[in-house]
C-alpha atoms as a PDB file:
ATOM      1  CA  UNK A   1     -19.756  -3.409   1.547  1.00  0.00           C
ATOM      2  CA  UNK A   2     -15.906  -3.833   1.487  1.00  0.00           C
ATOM      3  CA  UNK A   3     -13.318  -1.277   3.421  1.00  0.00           C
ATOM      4  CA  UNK A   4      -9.974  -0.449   2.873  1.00  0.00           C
ATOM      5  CA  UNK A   5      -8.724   1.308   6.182  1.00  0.00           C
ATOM      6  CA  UNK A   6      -5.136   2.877   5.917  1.00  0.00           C
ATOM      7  CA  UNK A   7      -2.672   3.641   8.882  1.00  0.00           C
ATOM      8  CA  UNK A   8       1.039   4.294   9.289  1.00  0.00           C
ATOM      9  CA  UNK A   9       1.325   7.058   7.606  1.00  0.00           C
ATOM     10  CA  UNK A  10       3.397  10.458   9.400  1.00  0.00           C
ATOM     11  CA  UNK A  11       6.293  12.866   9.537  1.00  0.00           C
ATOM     12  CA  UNK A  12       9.876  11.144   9.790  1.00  0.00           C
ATOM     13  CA  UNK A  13      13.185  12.291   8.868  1.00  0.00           C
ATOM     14  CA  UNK A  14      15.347  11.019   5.920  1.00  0.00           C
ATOM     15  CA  UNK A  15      16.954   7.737   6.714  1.00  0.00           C
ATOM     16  CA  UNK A  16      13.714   6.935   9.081  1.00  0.00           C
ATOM     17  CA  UNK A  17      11.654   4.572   8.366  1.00  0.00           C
ATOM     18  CA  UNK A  18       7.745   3.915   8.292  1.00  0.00           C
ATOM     19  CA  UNK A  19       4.885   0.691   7.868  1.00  0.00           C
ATOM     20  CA  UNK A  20       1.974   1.499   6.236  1.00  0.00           C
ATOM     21  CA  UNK A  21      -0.944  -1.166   6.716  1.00  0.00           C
ATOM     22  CA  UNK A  22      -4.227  -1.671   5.439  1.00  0.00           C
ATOM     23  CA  UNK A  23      -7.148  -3.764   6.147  1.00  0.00           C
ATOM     24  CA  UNK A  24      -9.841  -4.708   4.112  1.00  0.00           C
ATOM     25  CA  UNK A  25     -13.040  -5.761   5.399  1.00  0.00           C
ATOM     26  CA  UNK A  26     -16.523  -6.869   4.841  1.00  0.00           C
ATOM     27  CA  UNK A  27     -18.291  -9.750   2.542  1.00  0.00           C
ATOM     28  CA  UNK A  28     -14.765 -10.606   0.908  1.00  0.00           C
ATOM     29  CA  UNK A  29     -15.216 -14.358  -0.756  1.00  0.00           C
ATOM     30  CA  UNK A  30     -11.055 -13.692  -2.355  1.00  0.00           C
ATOM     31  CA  UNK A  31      -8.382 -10.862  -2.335  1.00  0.00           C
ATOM     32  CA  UNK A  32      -5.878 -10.785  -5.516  1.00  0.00           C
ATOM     33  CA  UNK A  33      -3.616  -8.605  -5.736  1.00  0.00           C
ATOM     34  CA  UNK A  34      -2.613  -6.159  -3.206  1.00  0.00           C
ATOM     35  CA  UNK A  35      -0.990  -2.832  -3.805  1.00  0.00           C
ATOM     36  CA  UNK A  36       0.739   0.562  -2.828  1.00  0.00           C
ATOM     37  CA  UNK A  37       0.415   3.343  -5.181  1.00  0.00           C
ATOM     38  CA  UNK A  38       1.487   7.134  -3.715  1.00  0.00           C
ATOM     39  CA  UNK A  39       0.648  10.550  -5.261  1.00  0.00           C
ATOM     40  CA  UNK A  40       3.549  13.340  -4.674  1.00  0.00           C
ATOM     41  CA  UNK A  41       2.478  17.162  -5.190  1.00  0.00           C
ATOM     42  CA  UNK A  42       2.155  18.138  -9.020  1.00  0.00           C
ATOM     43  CA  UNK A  43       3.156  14.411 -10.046  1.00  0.00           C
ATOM     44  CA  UNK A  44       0.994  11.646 -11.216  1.00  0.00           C
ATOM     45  CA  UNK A  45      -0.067   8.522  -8.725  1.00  0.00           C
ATOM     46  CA  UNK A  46       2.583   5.880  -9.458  1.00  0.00           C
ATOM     47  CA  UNK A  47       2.940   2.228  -8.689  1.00  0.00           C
ATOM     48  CA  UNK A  48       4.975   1.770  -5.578  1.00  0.00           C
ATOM     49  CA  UNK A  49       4.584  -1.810  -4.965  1.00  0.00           C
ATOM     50  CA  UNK A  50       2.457  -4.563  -5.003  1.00  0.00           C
ATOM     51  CA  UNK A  51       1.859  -8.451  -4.380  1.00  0.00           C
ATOM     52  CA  UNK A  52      -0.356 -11.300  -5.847  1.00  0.00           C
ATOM     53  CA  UNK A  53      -1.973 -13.859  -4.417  1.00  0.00           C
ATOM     54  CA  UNK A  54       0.962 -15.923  -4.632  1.00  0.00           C
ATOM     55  CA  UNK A  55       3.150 -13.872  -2.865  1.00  0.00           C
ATOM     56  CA  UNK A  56       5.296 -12.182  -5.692  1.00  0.00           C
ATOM     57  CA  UNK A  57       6.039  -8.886  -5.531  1.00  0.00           C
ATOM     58  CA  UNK A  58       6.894  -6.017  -7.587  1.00  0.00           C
ATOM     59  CA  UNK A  59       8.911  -2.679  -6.807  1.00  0.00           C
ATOM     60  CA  UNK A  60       9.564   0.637  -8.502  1.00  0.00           C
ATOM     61  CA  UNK A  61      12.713   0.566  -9.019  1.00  0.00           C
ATOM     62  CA  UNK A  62      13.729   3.663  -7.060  1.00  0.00           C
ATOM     63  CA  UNK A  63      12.295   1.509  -3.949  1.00  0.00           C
ATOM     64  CA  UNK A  64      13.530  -1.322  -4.076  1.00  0.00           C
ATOM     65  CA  UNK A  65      16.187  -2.602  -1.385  1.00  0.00           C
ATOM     66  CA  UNK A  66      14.293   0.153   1.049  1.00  0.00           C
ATOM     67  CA  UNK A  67      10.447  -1.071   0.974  1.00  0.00           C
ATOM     68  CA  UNK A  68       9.099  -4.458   1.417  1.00  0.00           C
ATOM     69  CA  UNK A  69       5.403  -5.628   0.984  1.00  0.00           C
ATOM     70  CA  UNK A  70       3.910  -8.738   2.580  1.00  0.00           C
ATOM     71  CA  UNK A  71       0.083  -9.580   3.339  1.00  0.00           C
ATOM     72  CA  UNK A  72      -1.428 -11.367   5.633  1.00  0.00           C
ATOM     73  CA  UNK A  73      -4.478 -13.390   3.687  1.00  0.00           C
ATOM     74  CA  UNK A  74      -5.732 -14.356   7.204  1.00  0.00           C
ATOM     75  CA  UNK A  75      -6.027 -10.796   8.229  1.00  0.00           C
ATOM     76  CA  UNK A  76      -7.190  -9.400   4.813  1.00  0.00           C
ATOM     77  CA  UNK A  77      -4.274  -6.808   5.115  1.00  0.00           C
ATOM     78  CA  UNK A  78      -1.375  -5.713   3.292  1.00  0.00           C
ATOM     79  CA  UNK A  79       1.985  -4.098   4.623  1.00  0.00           C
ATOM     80  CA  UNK A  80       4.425  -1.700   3.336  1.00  0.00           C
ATOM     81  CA  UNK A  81       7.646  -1.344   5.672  1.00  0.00           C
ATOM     82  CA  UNK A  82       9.701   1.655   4.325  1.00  0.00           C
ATOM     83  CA  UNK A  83      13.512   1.860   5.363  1.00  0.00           C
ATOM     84  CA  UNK A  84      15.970   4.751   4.670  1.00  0.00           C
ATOM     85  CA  UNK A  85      13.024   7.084   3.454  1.00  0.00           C
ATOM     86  CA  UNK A  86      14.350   9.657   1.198  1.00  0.00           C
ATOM     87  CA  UNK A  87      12.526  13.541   0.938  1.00  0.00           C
ATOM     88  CA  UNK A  88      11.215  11.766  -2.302  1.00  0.00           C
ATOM     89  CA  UNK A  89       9.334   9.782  -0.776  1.00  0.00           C
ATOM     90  CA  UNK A  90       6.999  12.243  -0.011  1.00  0.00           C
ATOM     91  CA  UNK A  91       3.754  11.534  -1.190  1.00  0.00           C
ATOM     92  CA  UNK A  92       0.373  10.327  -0.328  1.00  0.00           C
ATOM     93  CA  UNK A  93       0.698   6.414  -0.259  1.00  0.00           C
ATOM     94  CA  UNK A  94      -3.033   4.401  -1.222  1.00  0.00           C
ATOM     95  CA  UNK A  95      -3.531   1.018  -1.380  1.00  0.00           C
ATOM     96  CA  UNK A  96      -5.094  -0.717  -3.821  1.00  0.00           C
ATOM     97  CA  UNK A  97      -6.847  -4.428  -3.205  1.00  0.00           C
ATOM     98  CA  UNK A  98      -8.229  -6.307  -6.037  1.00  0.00           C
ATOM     99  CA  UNK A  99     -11.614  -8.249  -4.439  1.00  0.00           C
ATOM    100  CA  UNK A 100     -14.478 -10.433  -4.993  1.00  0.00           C
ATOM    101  CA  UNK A 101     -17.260 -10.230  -2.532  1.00  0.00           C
ATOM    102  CA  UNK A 102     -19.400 -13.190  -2.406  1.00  0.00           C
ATOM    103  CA  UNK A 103     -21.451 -13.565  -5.271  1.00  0.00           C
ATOM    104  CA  UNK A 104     -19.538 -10.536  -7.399  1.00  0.00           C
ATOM    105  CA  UNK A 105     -16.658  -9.955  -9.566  1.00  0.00           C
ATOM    106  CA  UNK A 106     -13.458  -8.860  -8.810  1.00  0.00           C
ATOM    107  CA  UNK A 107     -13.248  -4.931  -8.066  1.00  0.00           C
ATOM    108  CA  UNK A 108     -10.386  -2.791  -7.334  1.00  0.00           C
ATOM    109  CA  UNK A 109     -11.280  -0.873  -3.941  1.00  0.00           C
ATOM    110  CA  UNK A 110      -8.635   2.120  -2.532  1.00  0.00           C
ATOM    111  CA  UNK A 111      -8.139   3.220   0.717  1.00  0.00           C
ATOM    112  CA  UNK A 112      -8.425   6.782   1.921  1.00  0.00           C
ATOM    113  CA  UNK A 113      -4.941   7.729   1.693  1.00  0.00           C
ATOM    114  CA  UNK A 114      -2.089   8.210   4.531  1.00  0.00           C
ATOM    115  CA  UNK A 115       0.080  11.241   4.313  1.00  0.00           C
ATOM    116  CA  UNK A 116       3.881  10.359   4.398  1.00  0.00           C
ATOM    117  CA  UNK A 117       6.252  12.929   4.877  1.00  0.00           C
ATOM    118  CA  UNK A 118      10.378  12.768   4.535  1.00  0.00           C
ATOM    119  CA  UNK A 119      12.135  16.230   5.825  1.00  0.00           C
ATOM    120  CA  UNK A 120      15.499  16.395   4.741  1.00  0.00           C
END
């Protein structure tokens, strides 16, 4: 049975900055793509950022210059480094990994969520 397990997630001021990881474990035969997507209060969950198997990425644009993604295929995990965090950042961030376990198709898994919190 695959995992996602988050961490990174916390309470940092604006201009601070964060790295969210998460692993994914279990009978994993490939990983695709690898994502971020975040949920703020009374908004819907949005795209933040996200990489193939190839290694490109894609932003939102209001994140882009400030967040970087990279995974680490031999680890399973994917990274989200977040510079000069703005209050509107605030959301909970999931990620999102597309996998095939051995002798499946490909699935889309999330993790449990990490809270991230920007005070102004």
């Amino acid at each position: 049975q695959v995992q996602l397990v988050e961490s990174g997630g916390g309470l940092v001021q604006a201009g601070g900055s964060l790295t969210l990881s998460c692993a994914a474990s279990g009978s994993i035969s490939s990983i695709d793509v690898m994502g971020w997507y975040r949920r703020a209060p009374g908004k819907r969950r949005e795209l933040v950022a996200s990489i193939g198997s190839s290694d490109i990425a894609y932003y939102k644009d209001s994140v882009k210059g400030r967040f970087t993604i990279s995974r680490d295929n031999a680890k399973n995990t994917v990274y989200l480094p977040m510079n000069s965090l703005k209050p509107e950042d605030t959301a909970v961030y999931y990620c999102n990994v597309k996998i095939r376990e051995y002798g499946s198709s490909w699935v889309e898994y999330w993790g449990q969520g990490t809270q991230v919190t920007v005070s102004s």
